[in-house]
Structure formats: C-alpha cells, structure tokens
N, C-alpha and C. Protein backbone atom coordinates (compact mmCIF):
# COMPACT_ATOMS: atom_id res chain seq x y z
N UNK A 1 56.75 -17.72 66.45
CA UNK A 1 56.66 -17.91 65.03
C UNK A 1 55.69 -16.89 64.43
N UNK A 2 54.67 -16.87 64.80
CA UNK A 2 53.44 -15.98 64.41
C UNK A 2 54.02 -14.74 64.67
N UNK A 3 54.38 -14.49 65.88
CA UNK A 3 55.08 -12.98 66.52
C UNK A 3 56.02 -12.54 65.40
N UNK A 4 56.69 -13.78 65.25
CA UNK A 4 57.71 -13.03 64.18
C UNK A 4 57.52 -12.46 62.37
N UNK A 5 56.52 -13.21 61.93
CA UNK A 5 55.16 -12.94 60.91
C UNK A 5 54.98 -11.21 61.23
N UNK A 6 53.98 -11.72 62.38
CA UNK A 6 52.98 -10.29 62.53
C UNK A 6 53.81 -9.13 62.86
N UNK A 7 54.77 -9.30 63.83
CA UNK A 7 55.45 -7.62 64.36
C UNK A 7 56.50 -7.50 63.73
N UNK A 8 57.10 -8.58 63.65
CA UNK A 8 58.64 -8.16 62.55
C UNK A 8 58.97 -7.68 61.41
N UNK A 9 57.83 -8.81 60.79
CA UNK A 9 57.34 -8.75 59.20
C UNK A 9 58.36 -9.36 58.50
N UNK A 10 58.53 -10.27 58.90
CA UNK A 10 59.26 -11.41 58.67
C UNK A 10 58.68 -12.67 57.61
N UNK A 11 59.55 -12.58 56.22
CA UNK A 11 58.54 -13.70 55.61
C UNK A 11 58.50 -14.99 56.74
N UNK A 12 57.50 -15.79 56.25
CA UNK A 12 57.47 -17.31 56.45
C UNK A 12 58.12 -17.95 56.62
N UNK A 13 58.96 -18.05 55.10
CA UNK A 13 60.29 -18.84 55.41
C UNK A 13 61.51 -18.58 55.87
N UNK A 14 61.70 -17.02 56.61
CA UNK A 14 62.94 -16.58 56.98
C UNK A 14 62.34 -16.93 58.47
N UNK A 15 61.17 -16.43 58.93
CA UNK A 15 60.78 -16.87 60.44
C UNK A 15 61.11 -18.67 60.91
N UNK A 16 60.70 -19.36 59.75
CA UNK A 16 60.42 -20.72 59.85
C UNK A 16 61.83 -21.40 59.95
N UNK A 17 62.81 -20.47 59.21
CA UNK A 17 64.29 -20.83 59.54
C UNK A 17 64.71 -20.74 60.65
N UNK A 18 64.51 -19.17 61.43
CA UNK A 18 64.96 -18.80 62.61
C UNK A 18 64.58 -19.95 63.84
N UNK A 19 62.84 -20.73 63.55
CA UNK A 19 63.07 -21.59 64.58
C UNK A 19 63.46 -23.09 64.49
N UNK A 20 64.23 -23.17 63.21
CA UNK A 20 64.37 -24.43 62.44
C UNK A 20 63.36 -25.64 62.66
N UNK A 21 62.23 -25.10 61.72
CA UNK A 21 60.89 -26.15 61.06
C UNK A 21 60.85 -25.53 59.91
N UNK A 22 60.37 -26.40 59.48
CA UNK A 22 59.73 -26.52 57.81
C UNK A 22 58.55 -26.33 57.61
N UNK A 23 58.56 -25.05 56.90
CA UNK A 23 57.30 -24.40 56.40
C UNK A 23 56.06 -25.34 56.44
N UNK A 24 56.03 -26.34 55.50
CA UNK A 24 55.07 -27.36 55.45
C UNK A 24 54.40 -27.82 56.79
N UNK A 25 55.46 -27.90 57.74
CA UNK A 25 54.94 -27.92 59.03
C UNK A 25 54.00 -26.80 59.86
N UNK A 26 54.74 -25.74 59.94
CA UNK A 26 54.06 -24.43 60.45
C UNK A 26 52.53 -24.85 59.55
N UNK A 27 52.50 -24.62 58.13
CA UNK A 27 51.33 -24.74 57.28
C UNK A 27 50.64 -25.39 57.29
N UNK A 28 50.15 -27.02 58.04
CA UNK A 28 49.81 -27.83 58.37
C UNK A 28 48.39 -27.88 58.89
N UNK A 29 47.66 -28.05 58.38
CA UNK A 29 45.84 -28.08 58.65
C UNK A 29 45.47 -29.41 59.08
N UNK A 30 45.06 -29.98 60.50
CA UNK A 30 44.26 -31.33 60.63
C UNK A 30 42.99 -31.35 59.80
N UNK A 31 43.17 -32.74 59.48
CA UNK A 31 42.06 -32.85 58.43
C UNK A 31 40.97 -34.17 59.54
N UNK A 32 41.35 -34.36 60.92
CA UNK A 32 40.34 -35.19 61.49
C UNK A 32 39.30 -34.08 61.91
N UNK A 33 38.39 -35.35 61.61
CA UNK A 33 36.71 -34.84 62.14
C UNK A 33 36.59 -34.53 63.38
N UNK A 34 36.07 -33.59 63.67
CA UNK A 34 35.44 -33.40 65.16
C UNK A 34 34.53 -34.46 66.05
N UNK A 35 35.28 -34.95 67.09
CA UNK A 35 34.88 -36.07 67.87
C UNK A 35 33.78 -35.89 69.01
N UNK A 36 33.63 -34.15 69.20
CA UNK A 36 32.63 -33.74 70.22
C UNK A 36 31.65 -34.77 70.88
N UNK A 37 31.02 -35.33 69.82
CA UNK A 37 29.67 -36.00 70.36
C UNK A 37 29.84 -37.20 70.99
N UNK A 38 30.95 -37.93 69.87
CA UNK A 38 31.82 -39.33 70.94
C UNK A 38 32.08 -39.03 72.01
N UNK A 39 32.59 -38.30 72.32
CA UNK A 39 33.78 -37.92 73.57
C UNK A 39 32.46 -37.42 74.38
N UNK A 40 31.40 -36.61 73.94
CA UNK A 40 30.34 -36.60 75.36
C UNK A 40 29.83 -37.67 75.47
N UNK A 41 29.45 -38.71 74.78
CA UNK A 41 28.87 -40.30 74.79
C UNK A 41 30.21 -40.90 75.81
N UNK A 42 31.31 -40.79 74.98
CA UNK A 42 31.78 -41.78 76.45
C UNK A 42 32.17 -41.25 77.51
N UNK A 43 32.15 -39.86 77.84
CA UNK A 43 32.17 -39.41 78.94
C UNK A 43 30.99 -39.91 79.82
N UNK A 44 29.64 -39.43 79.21
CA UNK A 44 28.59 -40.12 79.79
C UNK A 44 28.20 -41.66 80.41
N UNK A 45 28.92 -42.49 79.26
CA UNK A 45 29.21 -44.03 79.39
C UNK A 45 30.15 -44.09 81.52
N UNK A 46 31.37 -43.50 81.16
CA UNK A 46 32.34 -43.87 81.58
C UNK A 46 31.73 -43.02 83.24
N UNK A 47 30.59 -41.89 83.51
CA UNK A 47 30.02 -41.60 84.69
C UNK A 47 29.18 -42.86 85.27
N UNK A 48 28.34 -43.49 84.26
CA UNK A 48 27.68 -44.20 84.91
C UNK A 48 28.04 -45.50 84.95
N UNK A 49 28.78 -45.75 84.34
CA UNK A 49 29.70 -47.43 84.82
C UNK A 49 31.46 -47.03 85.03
N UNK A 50 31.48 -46.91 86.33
CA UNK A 50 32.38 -46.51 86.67
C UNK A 50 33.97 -47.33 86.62
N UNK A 51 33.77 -48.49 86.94
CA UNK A 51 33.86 -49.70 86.54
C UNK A 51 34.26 -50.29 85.29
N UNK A 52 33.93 -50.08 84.60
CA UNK A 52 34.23 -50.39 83.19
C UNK A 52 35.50 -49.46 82.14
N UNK A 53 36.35 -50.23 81.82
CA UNK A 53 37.44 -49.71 80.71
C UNK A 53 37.10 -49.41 79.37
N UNK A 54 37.83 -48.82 78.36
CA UNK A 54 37.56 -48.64 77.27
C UNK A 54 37.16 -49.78 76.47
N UNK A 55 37.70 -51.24 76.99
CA UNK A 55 37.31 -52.25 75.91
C UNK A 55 35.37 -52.44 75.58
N UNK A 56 35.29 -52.43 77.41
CA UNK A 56 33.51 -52.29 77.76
C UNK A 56 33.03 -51.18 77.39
N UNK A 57 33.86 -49.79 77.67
CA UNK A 57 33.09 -49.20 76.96
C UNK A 57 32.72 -48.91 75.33
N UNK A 58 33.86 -49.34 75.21
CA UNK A 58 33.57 -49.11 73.21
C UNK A 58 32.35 -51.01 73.03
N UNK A 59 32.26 -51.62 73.57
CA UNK A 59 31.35 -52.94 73.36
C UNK A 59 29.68 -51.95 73.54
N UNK A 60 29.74 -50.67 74.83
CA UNK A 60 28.44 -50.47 75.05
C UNK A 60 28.06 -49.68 73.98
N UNK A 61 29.10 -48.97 73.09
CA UNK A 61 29.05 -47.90 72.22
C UNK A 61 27.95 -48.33 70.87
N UNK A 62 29.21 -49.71 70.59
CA UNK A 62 28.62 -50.19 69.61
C UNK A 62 27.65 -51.23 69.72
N UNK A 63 26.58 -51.29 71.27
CA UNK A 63 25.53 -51.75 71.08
C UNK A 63 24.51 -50.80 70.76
N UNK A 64 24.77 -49.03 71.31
CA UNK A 64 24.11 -47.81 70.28
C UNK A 64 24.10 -47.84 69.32
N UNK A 65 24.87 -48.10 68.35
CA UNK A 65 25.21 -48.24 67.09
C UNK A 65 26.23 -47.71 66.35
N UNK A 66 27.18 -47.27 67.49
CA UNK A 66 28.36 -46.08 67.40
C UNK A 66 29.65 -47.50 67.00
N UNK A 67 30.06 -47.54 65.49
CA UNK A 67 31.28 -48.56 65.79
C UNK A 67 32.31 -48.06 65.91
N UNK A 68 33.33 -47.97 66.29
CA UNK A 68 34.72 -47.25 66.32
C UNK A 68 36.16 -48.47 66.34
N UNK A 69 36.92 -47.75 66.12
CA UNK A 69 38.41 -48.61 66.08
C UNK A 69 38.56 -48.30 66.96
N UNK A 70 39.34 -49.47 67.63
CA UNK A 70 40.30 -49.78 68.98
C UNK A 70 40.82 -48.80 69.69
N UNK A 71 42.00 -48.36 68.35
CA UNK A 71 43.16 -47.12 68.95
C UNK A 71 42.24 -46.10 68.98
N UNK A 72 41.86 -45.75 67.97
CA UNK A 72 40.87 -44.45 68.34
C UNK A 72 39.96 -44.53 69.71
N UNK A 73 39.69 -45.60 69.65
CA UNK A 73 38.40 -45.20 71.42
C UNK A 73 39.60 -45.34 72.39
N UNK A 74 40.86 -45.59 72.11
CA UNK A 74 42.25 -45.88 73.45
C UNK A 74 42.26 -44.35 73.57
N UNK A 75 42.77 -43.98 72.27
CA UNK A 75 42.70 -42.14 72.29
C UNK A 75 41.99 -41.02 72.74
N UNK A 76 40.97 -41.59 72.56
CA UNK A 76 39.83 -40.76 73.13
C UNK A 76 39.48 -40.69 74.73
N UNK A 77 39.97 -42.10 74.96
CA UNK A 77 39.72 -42.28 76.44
C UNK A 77 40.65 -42.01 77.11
N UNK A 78 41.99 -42.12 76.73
CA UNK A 78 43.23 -41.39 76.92
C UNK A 78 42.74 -39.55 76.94
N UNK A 79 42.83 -38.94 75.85
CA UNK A 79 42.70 -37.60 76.07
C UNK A 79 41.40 -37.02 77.13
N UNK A 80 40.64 -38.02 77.18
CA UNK A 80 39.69 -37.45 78.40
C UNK A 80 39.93 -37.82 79.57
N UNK A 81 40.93 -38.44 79.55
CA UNK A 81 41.87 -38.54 81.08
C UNK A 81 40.49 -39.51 82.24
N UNK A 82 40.02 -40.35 81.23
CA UNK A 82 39.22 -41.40 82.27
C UNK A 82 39.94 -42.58 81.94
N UNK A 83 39.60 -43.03 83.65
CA UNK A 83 40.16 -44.23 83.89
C UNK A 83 39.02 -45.27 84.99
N UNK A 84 39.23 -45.85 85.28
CA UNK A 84 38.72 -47.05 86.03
C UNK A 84 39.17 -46.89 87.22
N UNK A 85 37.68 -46.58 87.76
CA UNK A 85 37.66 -46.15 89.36
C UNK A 85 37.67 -47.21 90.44
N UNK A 86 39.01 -47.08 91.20
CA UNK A 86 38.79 -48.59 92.06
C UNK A 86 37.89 -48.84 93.06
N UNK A 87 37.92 -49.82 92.96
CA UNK A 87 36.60 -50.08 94.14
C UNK A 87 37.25 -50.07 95.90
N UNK A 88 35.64 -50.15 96.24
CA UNK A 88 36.19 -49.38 97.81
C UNK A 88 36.87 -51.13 98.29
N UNK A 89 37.62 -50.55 99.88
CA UNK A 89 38.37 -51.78 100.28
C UNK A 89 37.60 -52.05 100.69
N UNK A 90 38.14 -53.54 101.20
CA UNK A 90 37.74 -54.44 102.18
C UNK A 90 37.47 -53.56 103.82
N UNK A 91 36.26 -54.14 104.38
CA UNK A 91 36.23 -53.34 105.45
C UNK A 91 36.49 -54.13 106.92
N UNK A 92 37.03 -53.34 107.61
CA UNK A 92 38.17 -54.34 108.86
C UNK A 92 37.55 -53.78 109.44
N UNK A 93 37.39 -54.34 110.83
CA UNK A 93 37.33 -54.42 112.28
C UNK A 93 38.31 -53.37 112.55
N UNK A 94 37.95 -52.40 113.65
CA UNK A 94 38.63 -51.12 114.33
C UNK A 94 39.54 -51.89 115.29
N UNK A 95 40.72 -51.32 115.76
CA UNK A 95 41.84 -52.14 116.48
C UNK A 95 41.05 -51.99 117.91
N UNK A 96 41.23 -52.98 118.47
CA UNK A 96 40.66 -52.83 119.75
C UNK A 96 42.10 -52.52 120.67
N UNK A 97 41.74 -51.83 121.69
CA UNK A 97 42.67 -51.54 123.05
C UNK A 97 42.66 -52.43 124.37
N UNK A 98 43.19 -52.82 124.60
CA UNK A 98 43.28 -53.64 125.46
C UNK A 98 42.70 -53.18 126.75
N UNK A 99 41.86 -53.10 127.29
CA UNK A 99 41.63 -52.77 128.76
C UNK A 99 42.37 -52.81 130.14
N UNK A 100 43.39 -54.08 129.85
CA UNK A 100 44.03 -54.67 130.59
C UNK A 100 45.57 -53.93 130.63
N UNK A 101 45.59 -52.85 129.52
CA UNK A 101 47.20 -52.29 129.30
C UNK A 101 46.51 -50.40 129.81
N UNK A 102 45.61 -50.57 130.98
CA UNK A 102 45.28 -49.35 131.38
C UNK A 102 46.40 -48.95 132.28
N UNK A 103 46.95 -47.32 131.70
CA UNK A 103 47.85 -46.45 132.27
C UNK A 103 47.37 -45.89 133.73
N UNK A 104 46.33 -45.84 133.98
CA UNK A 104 45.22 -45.27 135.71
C UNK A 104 45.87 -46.40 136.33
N UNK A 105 46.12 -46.06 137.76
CA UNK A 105 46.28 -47.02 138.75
C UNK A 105 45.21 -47.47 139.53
N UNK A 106 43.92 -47.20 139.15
CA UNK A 106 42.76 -48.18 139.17
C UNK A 106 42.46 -48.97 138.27
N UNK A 107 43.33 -50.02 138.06
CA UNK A 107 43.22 -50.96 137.31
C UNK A 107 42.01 -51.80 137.63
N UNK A 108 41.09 -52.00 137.24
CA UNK A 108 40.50 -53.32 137.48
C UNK A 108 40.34 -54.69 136.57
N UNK A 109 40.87 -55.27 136.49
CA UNK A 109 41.21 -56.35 135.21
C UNK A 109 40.05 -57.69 135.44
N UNK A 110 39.34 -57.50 136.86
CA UNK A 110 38.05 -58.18 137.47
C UNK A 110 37.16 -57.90 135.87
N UNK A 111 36.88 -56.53 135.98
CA UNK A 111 36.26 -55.78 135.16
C UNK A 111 35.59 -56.09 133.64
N UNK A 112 37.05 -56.99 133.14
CA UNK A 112 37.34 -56.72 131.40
C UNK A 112 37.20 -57.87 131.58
N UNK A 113 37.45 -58.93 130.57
CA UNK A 113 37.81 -59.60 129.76
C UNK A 113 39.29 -59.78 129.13
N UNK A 114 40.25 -60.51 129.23
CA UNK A 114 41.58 -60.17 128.48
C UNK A 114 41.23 -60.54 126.65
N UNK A 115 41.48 -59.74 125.78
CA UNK A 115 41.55 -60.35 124.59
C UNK A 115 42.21 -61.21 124.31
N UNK A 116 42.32 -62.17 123.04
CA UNK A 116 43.28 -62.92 122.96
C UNK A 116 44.72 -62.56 122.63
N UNK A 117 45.90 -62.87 122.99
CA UNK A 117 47.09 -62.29 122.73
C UNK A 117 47.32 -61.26 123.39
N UNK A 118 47.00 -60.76 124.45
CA UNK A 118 46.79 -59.60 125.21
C UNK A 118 46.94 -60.01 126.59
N UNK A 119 48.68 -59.57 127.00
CA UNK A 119 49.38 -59.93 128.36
C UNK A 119 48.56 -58.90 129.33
N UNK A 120 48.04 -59.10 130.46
CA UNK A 120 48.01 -58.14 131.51
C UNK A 120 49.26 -57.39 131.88
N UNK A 121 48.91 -56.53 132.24
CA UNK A 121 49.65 -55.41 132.78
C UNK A 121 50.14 -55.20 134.26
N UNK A 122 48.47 -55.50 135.00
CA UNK A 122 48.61 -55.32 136.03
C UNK A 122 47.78 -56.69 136.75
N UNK A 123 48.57 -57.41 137.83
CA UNK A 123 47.68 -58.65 138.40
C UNK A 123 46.48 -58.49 138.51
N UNK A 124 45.20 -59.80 138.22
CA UNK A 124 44.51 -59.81 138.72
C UNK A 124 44.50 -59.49 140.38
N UNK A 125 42.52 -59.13 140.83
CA UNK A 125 42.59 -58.93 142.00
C UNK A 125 42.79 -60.61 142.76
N UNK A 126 43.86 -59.98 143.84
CA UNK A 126 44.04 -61.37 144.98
C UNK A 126 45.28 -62.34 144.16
N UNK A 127 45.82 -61.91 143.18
CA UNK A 127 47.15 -62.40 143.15
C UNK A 127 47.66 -61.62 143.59
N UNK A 128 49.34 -62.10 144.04
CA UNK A 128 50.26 -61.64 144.39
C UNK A 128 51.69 -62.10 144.10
C-alpha cells in the first residue's frame, strides 16, 4: 500500500482500490493510551505469583490503586502471552526391579527379598 504511494506515485485512493480497502481505513489513527506501565506492573505481578490468573491479578492491582476493567486486564494479559504456571507433580516412588527376575545365572534369591507381586524366576536354594 505505502509502496504503491511512495514508488509508483499512486494517489491514495487509486492504491486503496488496487488492494480493495477503504481509504478511511488505511487513514486510521488509534486513539488508545499507551499501556506501558500496566503491562510492566503486571508483568511484574504475574513473575512473582506465579500462580495466580488475571482475575488475582487485576484484585492485586487494584489493591495499588491501579483500577482497571475486566476485558481490558483479559487483553493485556492475553497480549503478554502470560499464563498460569502449573504446579510441579506429585512425586512417586522410582520403579523398583525385581532382584528375583535376574538375567546372570548366579541367581541367588537366598539373597533378596521377593517384592510383593513379584513371581521368582529362578527356584529358591534347595528346591527342586
């Protein structure tokens, strides 16, 4: 669009045809305020309570004294691409190996212990 402005020399509205939009559009100035300082506040918020969503964080905002609308802090927290960090799992017990399912033909099963649910492999010593 611009390309076709600057090197062609193409009015406005013959460029604005070629990519079918409406001038008014191309011409179009945002008139929202710059959010900089929010958006480093809840960035900051959202490092140290990791944990916490936009509802908590816009509650901690406006115990600073920062009030904001809903959708707007959804937006904001949306375009800064934070989200709610899950928490670590549950932590399990490592699988144990059976002693008793040893591949060596020095088995000694005297030795171990059988776990529970855990068939021998190889007879105890002195069965037969």
């Amino acid at each position: 669009m611009t390309w076709a402005i600057d090197e062609k020399s193409y009015s406005q509205r013959r460029a604005c045809a070629l990519v079918d939009l409406h001038p008014r559009t191309y011409r179009y100035a945002s008139t929202r305020p710059d959010d900089s300082v929010l958006r480093a506040k809840l960035r900051e918020l959202a490092s140290q309570r990791r944990r916490f969503g936009y509802r908590r964080l816009g509650l901690m905002l406006e115990r600073q004294g920062i009030k904001l609308n809903a959708k707007k802090l959804y937006r904001l927290y949306k375009e800064e691409r934070l989200t709610v960090r899950k928490r670590g799992g549950r932590k399990r017990a490592l699988s144990h190996t059976c002693r008793w399912r040893s591949t060596s033909s020095n088995c000694a099963p005297t030795a171990c212990r059988p776990m529970r649910g855990c068939a021998p492999m190889c007879a105890p010593a002195g069965a037969s």
